[in-house]
Protein backbone atom coordinates (compact mmCIF):
# COMPACT_ATOMS: atom_id res chain seq x y z
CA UNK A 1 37.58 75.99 -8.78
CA UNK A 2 34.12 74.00 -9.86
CA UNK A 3 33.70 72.24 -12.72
CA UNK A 4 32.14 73.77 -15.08
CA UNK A 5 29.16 70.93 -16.39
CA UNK A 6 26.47 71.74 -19.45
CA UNK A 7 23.14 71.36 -18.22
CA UNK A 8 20.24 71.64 -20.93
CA UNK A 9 18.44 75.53 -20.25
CA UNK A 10 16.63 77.96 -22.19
CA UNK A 11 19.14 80.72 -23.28
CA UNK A 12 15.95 83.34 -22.02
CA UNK A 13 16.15 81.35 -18.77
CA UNK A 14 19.52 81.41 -18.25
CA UNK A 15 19.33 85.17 -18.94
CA UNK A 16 16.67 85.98 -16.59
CA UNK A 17 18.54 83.87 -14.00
CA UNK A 18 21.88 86.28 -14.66
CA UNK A 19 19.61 89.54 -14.27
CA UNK A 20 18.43 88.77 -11.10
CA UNK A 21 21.95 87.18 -9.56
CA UNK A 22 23.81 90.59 -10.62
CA UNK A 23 21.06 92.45 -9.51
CA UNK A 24 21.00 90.94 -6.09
CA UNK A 25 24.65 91.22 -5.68
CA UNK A 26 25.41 94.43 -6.27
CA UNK A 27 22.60 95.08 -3.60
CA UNK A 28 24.22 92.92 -0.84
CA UNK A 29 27.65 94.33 -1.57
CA UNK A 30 26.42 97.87 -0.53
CA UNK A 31 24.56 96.30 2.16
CA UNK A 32 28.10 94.31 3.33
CA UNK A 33 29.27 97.75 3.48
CA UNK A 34 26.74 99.35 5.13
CA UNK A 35 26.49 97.18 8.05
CA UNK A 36 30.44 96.03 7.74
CA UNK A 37 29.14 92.05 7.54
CA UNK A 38 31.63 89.75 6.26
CA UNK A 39 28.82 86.92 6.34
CA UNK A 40 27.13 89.21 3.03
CA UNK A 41 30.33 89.58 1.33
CA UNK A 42 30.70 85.89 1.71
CA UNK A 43 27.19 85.54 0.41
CA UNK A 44 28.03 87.56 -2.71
CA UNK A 45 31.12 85.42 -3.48
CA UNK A 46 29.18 81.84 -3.92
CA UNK A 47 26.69 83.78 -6.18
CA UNK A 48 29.28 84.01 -7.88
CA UNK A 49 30.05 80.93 -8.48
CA UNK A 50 26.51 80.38 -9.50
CA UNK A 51 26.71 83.48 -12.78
CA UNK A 52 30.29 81.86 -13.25
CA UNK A 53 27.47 78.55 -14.31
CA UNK A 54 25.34 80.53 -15.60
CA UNK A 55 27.67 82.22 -17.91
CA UNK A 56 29.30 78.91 -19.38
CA UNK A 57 25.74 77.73 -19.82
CA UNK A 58 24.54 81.27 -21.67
CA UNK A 59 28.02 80.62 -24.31
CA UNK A 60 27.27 77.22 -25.01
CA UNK A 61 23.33 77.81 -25.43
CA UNK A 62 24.88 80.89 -27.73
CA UNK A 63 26.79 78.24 -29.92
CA UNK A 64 24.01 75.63 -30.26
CA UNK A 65 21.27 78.77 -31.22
CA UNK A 66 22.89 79.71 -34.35
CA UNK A 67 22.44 77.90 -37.76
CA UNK A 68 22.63 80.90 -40.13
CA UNK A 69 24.43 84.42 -40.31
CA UNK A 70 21.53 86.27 -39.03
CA UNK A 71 20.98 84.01 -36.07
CA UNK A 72 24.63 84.16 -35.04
CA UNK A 73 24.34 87.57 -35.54
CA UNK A 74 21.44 88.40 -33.08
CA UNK A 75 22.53 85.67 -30.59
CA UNK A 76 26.04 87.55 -30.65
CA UNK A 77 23.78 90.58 -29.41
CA UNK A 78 22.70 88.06 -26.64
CA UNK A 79 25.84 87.20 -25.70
CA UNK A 80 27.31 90.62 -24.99
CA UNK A 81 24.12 91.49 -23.30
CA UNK A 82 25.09 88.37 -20.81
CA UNK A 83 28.97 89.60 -20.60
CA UNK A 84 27.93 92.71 -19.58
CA UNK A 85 25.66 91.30 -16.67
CA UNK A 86 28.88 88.95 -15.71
CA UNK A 87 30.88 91.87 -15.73
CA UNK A 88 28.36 93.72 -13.06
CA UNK A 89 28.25 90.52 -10.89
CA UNK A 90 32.59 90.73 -11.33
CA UNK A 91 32.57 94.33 -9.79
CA UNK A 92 30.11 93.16 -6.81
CA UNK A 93 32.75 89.83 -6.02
CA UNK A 94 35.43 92.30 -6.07
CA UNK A 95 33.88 94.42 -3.41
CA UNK A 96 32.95 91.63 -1.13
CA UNK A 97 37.01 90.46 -1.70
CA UNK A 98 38.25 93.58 -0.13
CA UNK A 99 35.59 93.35 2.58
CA UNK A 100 36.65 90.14 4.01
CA UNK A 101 40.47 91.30 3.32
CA UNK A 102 39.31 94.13 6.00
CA UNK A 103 39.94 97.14 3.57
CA UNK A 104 38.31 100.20 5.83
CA UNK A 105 35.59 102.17 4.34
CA UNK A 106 35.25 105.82 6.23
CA UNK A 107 32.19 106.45 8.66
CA UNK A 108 31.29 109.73 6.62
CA UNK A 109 29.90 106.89 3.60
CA UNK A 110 28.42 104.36 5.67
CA UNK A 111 26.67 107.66 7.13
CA UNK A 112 26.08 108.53 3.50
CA UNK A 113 25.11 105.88 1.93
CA UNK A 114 21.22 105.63 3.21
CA UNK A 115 21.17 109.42 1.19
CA UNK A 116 21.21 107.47 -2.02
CA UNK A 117 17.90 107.38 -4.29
CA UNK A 118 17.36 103.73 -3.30
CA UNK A 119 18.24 103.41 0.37
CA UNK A 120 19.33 100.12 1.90
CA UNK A 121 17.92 99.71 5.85
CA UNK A 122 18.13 97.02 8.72
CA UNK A 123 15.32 96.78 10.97
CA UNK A 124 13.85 94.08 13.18
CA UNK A 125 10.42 92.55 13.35
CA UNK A 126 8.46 92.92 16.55
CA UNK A 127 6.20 90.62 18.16
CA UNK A 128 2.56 91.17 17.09
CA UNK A 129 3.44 93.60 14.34
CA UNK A 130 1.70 93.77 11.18
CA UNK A 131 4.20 91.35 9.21
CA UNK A 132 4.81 89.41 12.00
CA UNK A 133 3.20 85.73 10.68
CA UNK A 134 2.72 86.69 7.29
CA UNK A 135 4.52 86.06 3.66
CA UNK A 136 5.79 88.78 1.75
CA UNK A 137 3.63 87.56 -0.38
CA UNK A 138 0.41 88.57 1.87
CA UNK A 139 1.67 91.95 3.02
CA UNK A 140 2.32 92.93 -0.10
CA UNK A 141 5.49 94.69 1.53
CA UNK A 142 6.95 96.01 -1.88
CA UNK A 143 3.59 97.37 -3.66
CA UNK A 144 2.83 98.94 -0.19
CA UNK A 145 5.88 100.78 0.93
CA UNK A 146 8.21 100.58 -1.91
CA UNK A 147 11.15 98.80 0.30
CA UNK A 148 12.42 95.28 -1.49
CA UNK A 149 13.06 92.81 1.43
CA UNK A 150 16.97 91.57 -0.11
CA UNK A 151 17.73 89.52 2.64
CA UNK A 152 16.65 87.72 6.08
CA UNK A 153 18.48 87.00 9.26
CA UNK A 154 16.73 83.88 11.65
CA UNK A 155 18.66 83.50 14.38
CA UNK A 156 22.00 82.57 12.69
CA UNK A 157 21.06 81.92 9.77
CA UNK A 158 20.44 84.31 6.09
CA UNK A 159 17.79 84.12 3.75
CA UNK A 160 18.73 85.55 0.41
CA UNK A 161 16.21 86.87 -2.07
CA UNK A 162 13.52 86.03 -0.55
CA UNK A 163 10.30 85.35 -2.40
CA UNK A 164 6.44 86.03 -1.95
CA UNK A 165 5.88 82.40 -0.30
CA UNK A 166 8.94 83.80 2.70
CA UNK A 167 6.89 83.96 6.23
CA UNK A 168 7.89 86.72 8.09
CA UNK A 169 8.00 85.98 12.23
CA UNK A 170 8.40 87.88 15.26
CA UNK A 171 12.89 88.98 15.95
CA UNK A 172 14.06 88.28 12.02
CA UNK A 173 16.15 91.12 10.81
CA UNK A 174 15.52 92.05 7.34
CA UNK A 175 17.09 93.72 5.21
CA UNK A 176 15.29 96.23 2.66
CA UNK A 177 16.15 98.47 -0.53
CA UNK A 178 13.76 101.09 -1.78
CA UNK A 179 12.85 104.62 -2.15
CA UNK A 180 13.67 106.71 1.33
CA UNK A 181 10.04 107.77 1.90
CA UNK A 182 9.28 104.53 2.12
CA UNK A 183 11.30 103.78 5.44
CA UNK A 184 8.75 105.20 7.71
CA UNK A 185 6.03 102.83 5.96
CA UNK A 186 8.80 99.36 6.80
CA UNK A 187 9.16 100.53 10.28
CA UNK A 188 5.35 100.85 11.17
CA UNK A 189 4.84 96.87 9.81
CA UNK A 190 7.88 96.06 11.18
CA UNK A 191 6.26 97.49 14.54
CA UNK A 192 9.39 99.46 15.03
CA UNK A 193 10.00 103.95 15.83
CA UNK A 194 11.87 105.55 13.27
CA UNK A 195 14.28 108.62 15.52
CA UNK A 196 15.09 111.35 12.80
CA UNK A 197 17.55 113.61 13.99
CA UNK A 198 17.16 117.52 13.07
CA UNK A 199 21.11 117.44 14.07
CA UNK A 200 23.26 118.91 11.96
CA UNK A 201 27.14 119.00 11.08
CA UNK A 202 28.80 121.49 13.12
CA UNK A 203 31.75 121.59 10.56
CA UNK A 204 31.07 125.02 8.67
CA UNK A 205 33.50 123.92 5.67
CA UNK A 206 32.95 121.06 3.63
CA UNK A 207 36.39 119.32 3.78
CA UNK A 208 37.56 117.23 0.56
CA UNK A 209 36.46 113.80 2.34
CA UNK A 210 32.79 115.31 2.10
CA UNK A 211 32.72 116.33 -1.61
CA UNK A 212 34.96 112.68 -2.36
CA UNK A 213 31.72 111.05 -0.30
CA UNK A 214 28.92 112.96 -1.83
CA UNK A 215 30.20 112.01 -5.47
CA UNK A 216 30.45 108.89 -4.54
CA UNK A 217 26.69 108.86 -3.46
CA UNK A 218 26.21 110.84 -6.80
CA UNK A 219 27.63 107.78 -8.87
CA UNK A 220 26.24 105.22 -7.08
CA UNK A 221 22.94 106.50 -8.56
CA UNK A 222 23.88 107.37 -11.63
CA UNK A 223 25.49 103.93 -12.12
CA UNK A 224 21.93 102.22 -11.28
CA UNK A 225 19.91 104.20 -13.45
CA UNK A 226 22.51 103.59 -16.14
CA UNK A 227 21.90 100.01 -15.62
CA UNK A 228 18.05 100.31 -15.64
CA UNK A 229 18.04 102.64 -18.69
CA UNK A 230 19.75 100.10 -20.81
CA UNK A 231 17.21 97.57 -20.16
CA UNK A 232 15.03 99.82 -20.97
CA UNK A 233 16.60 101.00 -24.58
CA UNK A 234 16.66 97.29 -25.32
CA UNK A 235 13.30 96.50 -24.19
CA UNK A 236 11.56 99.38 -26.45
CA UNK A 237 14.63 99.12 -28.55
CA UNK A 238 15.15 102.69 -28.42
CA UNK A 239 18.40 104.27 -29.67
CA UNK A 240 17.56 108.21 -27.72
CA UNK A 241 17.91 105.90 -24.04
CA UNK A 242 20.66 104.22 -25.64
CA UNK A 243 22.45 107.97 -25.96
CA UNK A 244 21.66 108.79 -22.28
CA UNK A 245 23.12 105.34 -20.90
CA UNK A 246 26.59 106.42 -23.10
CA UNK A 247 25.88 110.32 -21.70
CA UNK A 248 25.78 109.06 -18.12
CA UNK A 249 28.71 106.47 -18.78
CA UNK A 250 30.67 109.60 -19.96
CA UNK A 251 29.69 111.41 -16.88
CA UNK A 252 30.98 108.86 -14.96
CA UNK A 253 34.59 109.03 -16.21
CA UNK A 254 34.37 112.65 -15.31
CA UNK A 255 33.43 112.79 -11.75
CA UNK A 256 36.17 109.54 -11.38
CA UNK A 257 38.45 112.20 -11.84
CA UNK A 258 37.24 114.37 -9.52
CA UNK A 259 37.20 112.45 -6.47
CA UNK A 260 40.44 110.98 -7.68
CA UNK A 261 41.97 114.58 -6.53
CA UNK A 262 39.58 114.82 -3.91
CA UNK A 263 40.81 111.69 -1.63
CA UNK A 264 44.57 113.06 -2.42
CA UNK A 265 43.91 116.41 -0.84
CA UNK A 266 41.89 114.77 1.64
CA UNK A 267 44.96 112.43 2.11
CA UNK A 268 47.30 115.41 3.05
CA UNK A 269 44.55 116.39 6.33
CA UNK A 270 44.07 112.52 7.39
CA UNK A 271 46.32 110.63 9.68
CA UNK A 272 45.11 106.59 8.57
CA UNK A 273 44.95 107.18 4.96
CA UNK A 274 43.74 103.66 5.13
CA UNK A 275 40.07 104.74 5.13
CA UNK A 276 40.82 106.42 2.19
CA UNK A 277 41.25 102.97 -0.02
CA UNK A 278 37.81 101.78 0.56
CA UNK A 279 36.40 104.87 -1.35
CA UNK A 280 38.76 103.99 -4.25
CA UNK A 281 37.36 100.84 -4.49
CA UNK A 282 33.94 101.80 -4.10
CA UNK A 283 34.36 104.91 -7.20
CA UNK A 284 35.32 101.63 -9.22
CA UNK A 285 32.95 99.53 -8.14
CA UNK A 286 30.53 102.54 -9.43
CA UNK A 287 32.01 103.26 -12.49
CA UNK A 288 32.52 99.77 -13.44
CA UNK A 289 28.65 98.95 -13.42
CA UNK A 290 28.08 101.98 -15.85
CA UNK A 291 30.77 100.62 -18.08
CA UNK A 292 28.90 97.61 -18.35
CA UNK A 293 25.40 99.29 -18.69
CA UNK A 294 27.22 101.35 -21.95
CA UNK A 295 28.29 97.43 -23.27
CA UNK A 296 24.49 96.55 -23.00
CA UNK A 297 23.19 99.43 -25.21
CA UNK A 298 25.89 98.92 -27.73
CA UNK A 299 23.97 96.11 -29.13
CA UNK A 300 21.44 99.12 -30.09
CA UNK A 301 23.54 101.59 -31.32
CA UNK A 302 25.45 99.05 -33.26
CA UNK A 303 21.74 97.91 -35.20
CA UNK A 304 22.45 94.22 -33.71
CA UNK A 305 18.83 92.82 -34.13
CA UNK A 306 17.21 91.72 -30.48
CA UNK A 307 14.84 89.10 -30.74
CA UNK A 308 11.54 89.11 -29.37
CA UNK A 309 12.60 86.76 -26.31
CA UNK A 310 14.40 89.66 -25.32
CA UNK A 311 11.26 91.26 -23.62
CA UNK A 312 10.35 87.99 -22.01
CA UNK A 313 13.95 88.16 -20.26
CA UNK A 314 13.07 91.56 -19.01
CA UNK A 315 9.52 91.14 -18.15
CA UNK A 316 9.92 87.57 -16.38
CA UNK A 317 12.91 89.08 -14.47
CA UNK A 318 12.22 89.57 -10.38
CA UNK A 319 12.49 93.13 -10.99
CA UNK A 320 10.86 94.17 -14.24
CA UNK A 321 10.90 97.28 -16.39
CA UNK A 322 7.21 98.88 -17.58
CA UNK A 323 5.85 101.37 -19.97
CA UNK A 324 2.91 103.80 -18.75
CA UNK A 325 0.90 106.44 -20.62
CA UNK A 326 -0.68 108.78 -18.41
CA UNK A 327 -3.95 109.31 -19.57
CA UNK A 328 -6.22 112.69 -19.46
CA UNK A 329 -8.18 112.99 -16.16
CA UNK A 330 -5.65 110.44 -14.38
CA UNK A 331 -5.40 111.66 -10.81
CA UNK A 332 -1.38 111.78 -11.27
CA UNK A 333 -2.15 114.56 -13.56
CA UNK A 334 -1.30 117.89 -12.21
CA UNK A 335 1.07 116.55 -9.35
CA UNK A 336 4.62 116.03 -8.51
CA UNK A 337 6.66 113.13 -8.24
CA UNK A 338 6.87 114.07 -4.45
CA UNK A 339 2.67 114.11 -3.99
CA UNK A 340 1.67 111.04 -6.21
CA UNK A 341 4.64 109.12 -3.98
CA UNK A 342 4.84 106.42 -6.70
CA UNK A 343 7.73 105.03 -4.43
CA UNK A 344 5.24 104.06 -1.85
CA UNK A 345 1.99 103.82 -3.36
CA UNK A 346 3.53 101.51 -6.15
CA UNK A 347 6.95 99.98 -5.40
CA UNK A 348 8.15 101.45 -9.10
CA UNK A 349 10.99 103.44 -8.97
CA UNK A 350 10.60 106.00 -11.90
CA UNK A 351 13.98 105.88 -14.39
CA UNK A 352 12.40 108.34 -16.66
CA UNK A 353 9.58 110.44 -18.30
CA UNK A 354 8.81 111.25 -21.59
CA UNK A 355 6.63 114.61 -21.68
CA UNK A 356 5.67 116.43 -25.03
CA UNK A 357 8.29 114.20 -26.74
CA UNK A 358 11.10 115.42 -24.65
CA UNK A 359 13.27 112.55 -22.20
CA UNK A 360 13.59 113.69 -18.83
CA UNK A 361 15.81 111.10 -17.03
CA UNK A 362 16.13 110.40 -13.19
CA UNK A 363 13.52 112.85 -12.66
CA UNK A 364 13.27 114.80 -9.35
CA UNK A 365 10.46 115.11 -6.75
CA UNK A 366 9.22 118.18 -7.62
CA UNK A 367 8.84 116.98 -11.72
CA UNK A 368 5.66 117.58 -12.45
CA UNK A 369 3.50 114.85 -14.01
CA UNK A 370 0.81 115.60 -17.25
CA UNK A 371 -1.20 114.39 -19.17
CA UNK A 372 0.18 112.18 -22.29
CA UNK A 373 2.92 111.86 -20.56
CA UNK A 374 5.36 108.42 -20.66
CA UNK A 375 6.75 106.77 -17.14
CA UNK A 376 9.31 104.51 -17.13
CA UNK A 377 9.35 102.45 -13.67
CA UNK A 378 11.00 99.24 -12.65
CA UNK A 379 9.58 97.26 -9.79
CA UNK A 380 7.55 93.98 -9.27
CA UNK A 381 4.73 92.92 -10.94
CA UNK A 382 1.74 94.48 -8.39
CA UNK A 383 3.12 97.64 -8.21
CA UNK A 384 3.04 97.30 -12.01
CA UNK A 385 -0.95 97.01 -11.86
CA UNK A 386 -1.10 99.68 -9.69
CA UNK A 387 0.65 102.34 -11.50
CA UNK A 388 -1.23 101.21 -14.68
CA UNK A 389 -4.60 101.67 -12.40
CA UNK A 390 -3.19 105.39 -11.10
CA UNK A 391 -2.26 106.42 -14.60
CA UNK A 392 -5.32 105.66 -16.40
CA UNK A 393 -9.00 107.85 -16.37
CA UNK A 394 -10.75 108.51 -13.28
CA UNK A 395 -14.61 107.35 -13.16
CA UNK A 396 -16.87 110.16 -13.83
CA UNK A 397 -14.14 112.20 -14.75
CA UNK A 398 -15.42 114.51 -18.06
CA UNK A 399 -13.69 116.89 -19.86
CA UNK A 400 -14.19 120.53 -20.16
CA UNK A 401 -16.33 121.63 -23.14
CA UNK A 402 -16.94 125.12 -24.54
CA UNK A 403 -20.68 125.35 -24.51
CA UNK A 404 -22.53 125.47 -27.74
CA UNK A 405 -19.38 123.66 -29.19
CA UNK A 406 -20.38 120.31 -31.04
């Protein structure tokens, strides 16, 4: 095991730094399951060893913070809010363990899995593409078709998180996360065909294995949002997200006990039950990421005071959280989640919206978006701009007026 050395750093920065690690592994462990690659599960072991750092560093920085009651009292807040990010990046190690200890996962969820809100893909750049030459930074690949690049493959070797400044050239294999209407968008830059198949299942009953998958899938998303929405209650310090994030964590425990009886009767029909331990796994891997997402918000519902470097964490963060009012005359007014394609147009994936004072979370594509209403996205920064450009007044827009009125 390394030893563990103090090394002088900001308690936000060491924070941010956490965020983004836990973030990015829970990514790559789907991703090591999706394409069954051993050299991504070994990828999101040694970031492990980095929050294992990073965590030391945030409990000493903790200790050294503190001179009075209050101050303990609002780094202790801190401090579970960095627990609870450790205990995300635990459940991500754990899944890349059982990968490299071969634990099968069934084809039905790798088939699954790109079904999820935020799909993860694989494609490969072609010579004299759009990309092909070019940063991230200059294509603008997020803000433009909503798919995060997580990872790059040159010839033998990975590129992790890459960053704006990351040239893109002719036969690398990236790796992308985003909204699923945004594939299409990835392959075209990429320079690459995207084959949908109209096939269906020719099974006419939906065996156990299917409804144990599709919850799965189900908690998978939940289990993300969870995680975004408790940024979010923290960030605007709002205890009605707070409830949700404990809603959806209750959810959670629910549908674990669903598919627990689910893989046993599918157990009875399936000669290798083997297959049948990776989904296990996976339900805990899920549910284990919402538990931690409930920790976070309990520093709200418990009234632990935040401070104000809270919001820098969040906002400095690769992947930051945002606040929109959509104005009157805004040309998202009057159309659904589906036709503004925020996904695409933006990067921002949409957590919630607040319309005449009521909290719809994880809205759906055909949500309907008015006027006064509150978005809550996470993304990067750009697609930040432009969903603050979208949501805001068209020119020469007027409103209607009675005539004669004054």
């Amino acid at each position: 095991m390394t030893e563990l050395e103090y090394q002088p750093m900001s308690f936000k920065d060491v924070l941010i730094e956490m965020k983004d690690i836990a973030e990015l592994m829970v990514d790559l462990a789907y991703s090591a399951i999706l394409f069954e690659n051993k050299e991504i599960a070994r990828e999101v072991l040694n970031l492990e060893e980095i929050m294992n750092k990073l965590v030391y560093q945030a409990r000493i920085q903790s200790i050294l913070s503190a001179r009075r009651v209050d101050e303990a009292e609002s780094m202790s807040g801190m401090l579970q809010v960095a627990e609870s990010t450790e205990k995300i990046s635990n459940s991500a190690s754990e899944i890349a363990t059982i990968i490299l200890k071969n634990v099968k996962f069934p084809a039905k969820l790798k088939q699954a899995l790109p079904e999820a809100e935020e799909v993860t893909v694989r494609v490969k750049v072609q010579e004299n593409s759009l990309i092909d030459g070019k940063t991230l930074g200059e294509q603008k690949l997020q803000s433009t078709t909503g798919m995060r690049i997580i990872a790059i493959r040159r010839g033998v070797s990975w590129t992790y998180d890459p960053d704006r400044d990351s040239r893109i050239i002719d036969g690398d294999i990236l790796l992308a996360k985003g909204m699923e209407s945004g594939v299409s968008l990835l392959y075209d830059i990429t320079g690459n065909v995207l084959n949908i198949s109209d096939e269906e299942s020719s099974e006419a009953v939906v065996s156990d294995l299917d409804r144990a998958v599709s919850l799965i899938i189900e908690m998978k998303d939940l289990s993300e949002l969870g995680v975004g929405l408790a940024y979010t209650s923290l960030l605007f310090d709002s205890r009605e997200v707070a409830d949700e994030v404990r809603s959806l964590d209750s959810r959670m425990d629910d549908m674990r006990y669903k598919l627990d009886l689910w893989i046993l009767e599918a157990a009875k029909r399936i000669s290798n039950v083997e297959y049948l331990r990776g989904l296990l796994y996976m339900s805990s891997f899920a549910e284990n990421i919402s538990n931690a997402a409930s920790s976070i918000v309990d520093v709200i519902l418990r009234d632990i005071e935040i401070p104000p470097v809270f919001k820098r964490i969040v906002r400095e963060s690769d992947e930051i959280i945002t606040k929109v009012n959509v104005e009157e005359g805004s040309s998202l007014v009057g159309k659904t989640l589906k036709d503004a394609s925020l996904g695409t147009v933006t990067g921002m994936v949409v957590l919630a919206i607040n319309s005449k004072g009521r909290w719809k979370y994880r809205p759906g594509k055909n949500d309907l978006i008015n006027a006064n209403d509150v978005i809550i996205a996470k993304g990067r920064r750009d697609g930040e701009c432009r969903l603050y450009d979208l949501s805001k007044t068209r020119k020469g827009y007027k409103k209607n007026t009675i005539i004669g009125s004054e």
